[in-house]
Protein backbone atom coordinates (compact mmCIF):
# COMPACT_ATOMS: atom_id res chain seq x y z
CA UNK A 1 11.61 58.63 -5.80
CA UNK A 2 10.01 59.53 -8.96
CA UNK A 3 9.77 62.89 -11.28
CA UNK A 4 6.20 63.88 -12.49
CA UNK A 5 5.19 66.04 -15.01
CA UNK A 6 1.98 67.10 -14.90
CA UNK A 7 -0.28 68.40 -17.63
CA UNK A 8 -1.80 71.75 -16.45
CA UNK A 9 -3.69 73.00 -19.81
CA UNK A 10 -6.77 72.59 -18.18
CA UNK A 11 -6.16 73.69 -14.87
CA UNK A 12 -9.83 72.24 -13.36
CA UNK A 13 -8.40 68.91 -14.70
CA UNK A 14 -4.64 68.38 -14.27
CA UNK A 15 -3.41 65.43 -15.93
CA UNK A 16 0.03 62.91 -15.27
CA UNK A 17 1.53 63.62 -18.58
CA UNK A 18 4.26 61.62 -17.77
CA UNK A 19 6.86 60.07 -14.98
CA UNK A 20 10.18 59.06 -14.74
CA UNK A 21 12.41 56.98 -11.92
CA UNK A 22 15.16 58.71 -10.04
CA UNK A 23 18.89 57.34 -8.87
CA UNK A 24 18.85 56.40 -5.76
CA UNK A 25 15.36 56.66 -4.92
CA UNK A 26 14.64 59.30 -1.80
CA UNK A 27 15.41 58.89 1.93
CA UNK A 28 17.65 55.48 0.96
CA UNK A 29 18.08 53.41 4.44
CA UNK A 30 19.87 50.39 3.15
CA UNK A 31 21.42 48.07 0.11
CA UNK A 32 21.46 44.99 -0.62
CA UNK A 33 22.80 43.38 -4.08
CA UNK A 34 21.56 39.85 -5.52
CA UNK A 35 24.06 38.72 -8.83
CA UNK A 36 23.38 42.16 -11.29
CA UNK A 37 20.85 43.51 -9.59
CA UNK A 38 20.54 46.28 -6.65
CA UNK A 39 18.06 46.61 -4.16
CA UNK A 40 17.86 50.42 -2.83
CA UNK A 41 15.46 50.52 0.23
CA UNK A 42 13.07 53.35 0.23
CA UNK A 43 12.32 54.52 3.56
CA UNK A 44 8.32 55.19 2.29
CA UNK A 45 7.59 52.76 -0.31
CA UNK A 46 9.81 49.81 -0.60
CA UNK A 47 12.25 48.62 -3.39
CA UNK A 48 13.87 50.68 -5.95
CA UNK A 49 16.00 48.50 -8.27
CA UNK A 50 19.24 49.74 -9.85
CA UNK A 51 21.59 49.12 -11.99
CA UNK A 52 24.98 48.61 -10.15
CA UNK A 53 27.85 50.14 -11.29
CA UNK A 54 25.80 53.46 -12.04
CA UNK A 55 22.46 53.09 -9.83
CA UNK A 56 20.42 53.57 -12.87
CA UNK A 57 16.97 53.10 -12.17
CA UNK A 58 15.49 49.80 -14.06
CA UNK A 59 12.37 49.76 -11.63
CA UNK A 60 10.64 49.90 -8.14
CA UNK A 61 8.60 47.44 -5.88
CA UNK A 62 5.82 49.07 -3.65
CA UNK A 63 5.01 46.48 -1.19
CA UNK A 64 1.00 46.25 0.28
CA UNK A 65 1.25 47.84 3.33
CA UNK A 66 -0.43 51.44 4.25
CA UNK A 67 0.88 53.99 2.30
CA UNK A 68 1.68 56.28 5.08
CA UNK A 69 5.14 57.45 6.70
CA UNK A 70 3.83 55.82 10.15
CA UNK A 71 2.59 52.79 8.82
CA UNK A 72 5.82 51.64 6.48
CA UNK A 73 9.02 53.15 7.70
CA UNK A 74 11.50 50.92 6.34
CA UNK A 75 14.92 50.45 8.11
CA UNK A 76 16.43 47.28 6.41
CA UNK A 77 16.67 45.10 3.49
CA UNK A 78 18.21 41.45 3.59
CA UNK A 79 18.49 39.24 0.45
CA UNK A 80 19.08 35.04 0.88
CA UNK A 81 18.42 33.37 -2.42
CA UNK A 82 15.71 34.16 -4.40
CA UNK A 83 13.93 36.55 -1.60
CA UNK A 84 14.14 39.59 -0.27
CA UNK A 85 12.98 40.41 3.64
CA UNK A 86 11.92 44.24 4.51
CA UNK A 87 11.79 45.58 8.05
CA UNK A 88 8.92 47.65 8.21
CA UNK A 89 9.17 50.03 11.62
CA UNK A 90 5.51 51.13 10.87
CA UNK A 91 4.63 47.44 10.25
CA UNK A 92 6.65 44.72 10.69
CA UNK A 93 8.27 41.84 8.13
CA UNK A 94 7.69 41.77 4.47
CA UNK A 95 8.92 38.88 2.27
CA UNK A 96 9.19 39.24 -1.60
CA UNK A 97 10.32 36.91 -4.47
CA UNK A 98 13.67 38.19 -6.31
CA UNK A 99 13.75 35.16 -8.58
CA UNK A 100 13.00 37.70 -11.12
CA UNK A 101 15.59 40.64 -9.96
CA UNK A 102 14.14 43.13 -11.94
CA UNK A 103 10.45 42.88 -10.71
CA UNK A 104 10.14 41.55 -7.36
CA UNK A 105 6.54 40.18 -6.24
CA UNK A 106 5.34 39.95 -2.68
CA UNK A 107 5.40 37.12 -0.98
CA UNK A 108 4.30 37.25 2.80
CA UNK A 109 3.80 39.08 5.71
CA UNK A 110 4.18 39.07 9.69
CA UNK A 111 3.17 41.60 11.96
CA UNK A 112 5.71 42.90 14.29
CA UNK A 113 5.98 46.13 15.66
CA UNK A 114 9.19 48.74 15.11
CA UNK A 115 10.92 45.65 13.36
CA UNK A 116 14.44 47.42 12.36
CA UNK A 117 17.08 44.86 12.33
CA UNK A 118 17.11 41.29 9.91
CA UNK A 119 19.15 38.43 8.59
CA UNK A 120 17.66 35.60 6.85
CA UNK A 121 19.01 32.06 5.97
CA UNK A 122 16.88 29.18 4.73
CA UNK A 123 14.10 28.60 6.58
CA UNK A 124 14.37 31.36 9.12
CA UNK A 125 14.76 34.83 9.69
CA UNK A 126 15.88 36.86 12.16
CA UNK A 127 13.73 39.91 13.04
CA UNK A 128 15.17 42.50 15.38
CA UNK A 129 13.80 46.20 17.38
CA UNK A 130 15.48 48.84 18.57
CA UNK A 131 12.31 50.52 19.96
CA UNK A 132 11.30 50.08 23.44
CA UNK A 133 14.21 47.66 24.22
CA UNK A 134 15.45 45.02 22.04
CA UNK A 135 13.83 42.12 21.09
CA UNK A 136 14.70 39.37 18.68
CA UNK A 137 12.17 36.73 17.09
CA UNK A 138 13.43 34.06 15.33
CA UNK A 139 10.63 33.43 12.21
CA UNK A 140 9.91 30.18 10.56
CA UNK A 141 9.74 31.38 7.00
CA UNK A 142 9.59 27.59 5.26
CA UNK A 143 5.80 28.85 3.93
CA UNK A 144 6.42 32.38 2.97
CA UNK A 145 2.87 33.16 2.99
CA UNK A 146 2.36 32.36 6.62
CA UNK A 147 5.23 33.78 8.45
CA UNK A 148 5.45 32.34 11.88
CA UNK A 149 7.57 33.52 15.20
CA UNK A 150 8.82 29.89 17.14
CA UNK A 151 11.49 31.36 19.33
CA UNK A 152 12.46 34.78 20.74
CA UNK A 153 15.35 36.25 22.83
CA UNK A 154 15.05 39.06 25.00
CA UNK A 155 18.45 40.65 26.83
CA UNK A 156 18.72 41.62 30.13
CA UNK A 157 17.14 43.85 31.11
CA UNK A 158 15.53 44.51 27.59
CA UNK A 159 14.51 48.47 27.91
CA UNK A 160 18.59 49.04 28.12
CA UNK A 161 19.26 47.70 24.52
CA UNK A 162 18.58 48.69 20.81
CA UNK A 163 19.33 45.97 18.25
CA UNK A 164 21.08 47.97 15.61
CA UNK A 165 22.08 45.58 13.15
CA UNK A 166 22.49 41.56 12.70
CA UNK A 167 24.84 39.46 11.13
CA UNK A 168 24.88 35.49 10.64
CA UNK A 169 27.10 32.76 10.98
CA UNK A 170 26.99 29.04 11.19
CA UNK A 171 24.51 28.62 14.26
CA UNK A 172 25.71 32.23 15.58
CA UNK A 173 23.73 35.62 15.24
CA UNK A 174 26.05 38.70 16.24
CA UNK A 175 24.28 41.35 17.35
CA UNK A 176 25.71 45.64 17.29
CA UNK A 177 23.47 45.99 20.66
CA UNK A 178 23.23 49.46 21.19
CA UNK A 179 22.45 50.93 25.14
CA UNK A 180 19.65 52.90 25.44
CA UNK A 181 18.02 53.93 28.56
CA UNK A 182 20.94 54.84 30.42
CA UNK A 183 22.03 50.97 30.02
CA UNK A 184 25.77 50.16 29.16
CA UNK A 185 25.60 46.92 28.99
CA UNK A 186 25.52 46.86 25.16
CA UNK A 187 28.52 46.17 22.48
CA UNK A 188 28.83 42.94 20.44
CA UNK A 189 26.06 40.42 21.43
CA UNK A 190 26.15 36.96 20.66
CA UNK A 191 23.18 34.41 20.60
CA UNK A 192 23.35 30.95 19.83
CA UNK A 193 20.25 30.14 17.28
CA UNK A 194 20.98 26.30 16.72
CA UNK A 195 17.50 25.91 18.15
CA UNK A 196 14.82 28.28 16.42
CA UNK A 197 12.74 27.92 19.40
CA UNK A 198 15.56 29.17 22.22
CA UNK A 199 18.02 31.37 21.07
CA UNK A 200 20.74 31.66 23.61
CA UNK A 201 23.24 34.59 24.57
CA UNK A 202 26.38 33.29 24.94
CA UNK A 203 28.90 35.83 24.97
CA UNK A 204 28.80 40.02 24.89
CA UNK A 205 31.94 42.07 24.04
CA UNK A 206 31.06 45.58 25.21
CA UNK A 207 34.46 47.54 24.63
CA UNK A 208 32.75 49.38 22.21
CA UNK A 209 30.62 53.06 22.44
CA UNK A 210 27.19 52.85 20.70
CA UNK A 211 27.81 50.42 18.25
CA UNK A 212 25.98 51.03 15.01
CA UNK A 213 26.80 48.03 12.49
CA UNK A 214 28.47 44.80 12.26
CA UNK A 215 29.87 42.70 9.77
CA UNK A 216 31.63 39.32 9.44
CA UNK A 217 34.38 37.76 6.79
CA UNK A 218 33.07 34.92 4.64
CA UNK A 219 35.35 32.87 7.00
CA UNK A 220 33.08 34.06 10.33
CA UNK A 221 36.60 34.70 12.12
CA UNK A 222 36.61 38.34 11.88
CA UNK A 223 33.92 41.10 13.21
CA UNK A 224 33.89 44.40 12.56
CA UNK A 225 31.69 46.82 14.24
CA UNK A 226 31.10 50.18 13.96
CA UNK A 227 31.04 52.30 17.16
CA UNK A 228 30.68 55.87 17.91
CA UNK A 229 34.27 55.44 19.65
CA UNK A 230 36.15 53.74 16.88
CA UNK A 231 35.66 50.75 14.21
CA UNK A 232 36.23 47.43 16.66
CA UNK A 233 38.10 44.51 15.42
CA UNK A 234 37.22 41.42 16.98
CA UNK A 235 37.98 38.10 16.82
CA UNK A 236 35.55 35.60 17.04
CA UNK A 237 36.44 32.22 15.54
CA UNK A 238 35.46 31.26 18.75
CA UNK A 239 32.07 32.94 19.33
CA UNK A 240 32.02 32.40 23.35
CA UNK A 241 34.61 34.53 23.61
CA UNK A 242 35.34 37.28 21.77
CA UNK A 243 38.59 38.68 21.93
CA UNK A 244 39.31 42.29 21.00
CA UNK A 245 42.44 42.90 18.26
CA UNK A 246 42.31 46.57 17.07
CA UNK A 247 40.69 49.73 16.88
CA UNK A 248 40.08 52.55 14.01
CA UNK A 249 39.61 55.29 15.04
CA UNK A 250 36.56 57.86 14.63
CA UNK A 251 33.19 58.09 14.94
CA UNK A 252 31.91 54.91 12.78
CA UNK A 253 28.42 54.49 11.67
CA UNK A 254 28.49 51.37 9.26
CA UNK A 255 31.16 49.08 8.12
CA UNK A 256 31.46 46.39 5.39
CA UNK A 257 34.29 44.45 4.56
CA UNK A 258 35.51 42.27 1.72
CA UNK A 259 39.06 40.56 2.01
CA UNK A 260 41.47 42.47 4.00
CA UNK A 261 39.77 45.42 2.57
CA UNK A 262 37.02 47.38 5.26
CA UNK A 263 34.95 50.52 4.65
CA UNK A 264 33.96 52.30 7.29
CA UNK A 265 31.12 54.54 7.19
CA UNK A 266 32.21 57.92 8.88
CA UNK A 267 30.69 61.69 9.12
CA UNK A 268 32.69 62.85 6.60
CA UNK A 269 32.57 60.12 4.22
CA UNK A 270 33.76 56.00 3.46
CA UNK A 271 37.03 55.50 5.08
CA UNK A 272 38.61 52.75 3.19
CA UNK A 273 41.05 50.73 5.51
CA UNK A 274 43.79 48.23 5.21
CA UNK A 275 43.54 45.48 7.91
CA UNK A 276 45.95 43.30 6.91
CA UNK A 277 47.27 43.98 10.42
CA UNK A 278 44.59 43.21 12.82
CA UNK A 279 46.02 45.26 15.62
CA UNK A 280 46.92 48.31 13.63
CA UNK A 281 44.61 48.71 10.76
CA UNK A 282 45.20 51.76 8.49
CA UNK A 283 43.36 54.49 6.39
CA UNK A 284 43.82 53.66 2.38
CA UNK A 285 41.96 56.46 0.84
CA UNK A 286 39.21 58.21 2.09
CA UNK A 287 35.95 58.70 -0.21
CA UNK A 288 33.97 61.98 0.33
CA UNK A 289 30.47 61.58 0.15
CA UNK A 290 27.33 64.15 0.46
CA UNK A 291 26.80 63.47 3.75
CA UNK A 292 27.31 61.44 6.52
């Protein structure tokens, strides 16, 4: 994440001469934006924060924890107000203040092994694994300095799922639940968190193959989830039962959506998709990036 030059005159002696920040940082594993401000998640060290219409680099946050591969690991970044919550695989949850954007400041800390996926709203977070079967905690964050689990949910049977990625609604969490294990009994999860100390399932929509990512309208209506068999559009203004209204197809490993306006995440690139009509949605342009 960061370009050293180093002084070698006296070669016994080598001296930092000087450093500079990179775009993008290195080994990026997720985004998050807070008003002019973006939050590029290092997968070693923690924050880099960028400019974004051009990812400039304005400056980095390097959270406490070990500085070792093992020990930080970061999968995901989620911003609600004025802080930012980092799974830590190696770890667990971090909690910074982004009041100031530009230089974010630890805040907290909680323990929790292979944490990977997390959404956050007011008072709680939701903390989720996709190591050795999924596992969701539901964490009173009201003290930030003093994280504290009150409720957890655990699928059945847990070593079959993999909680990918969250996303939050009213008094819903949607879950892409990913089969591992042999298990097929993953897809779109839904748990009913109206009650921090027992979240509920309450519905599962498992036409989908390996789902990867999920995300809602503004509305909470509309899911769309990424799956290795096609980009799933589901309805779910009534989160009990989902109800399935069209497919994209290709191998889909994120998705975000803004209007009637989705990107899909693909191998080759960002497919950018009209789905105006639910049950037929349709390739706009397509955006080739690096990699997949």
């Amino acid at each position: 994440d960061r370009l050293l030059r180093i002084d070698g005159t006296n070669a016994a002696q080598p001296a930092l001469a000087g450093a500079a920040l990179l775009p993008g940082g290195t080994a990026p594993m997720d985004i998050a934006v807070k008003d002019d401000t973006v939050f590029i998640l290092g997968n070693a060290y923690g924050l880099q924060v960028a400019q974004p219409g051009t990812l400039a680099p304005l400056g980095r946050y390097v959270t406490s924890l070990p500085q070792s591969l093992q020990g930080r690991a970061f999968e995901q970044v989620a911003v609600d107000g004025n802080r930012a919550y980092l799974t830590s695989w190696g770890s667990g949850l971090v909690i910074a203040d982004v009041t100031n954007a530009r230089a974010p400041t630890e805040l907290g800390f909680l323990e929790f092994p292979f944490a990977t996926a997390i959404a956050a709203r007011g008072n709680y977070a939701y903390v989720g694994t996709a190591t050795n079967g999924g596992i969701l905690a539901v964490v009173d964050v009201s003290n930030p300095a003093t994280p504290t689990i009150v409720g957890s949910y655990v699928s059945d049977p847990p070593i079959d799922d993999k909680y990918m990625r969250f996303a939050l609604h009213g008094n819903y969490l949607y879950i892409a639940d990913q089969p591992s294990g042999g298990g097929s009994d993953g897809g779109l999860r839904v748990v009913d968190v109206s009650n921090p100390a027992s979240p509920a399932g309450v519905a599962l929509f498992s036409d989908c193959s390996t789902p990867n990512d999920i995300a809602l309208d503004a509305a909470g209506k509309l899911a769309l989830v990424a799956c290795m068999d096609g980009t799933r559009l589901v309805d779910v203004s009534n989160p009990l039962a989902p109800v399935a209204l069209g497919t994209y197809p290709g191998e889909a490993y994120s998705v975000a959506l803004r209007g009637n306006r989705a990107y899909v995440g693909m191998t080759t690139g960002v497919d950018e998709i009209d789905i105006t009509n639910r049950a037929a949605p349709s390739l706009v342009t397509h955006h080739v990036t690096p990699d997949m």
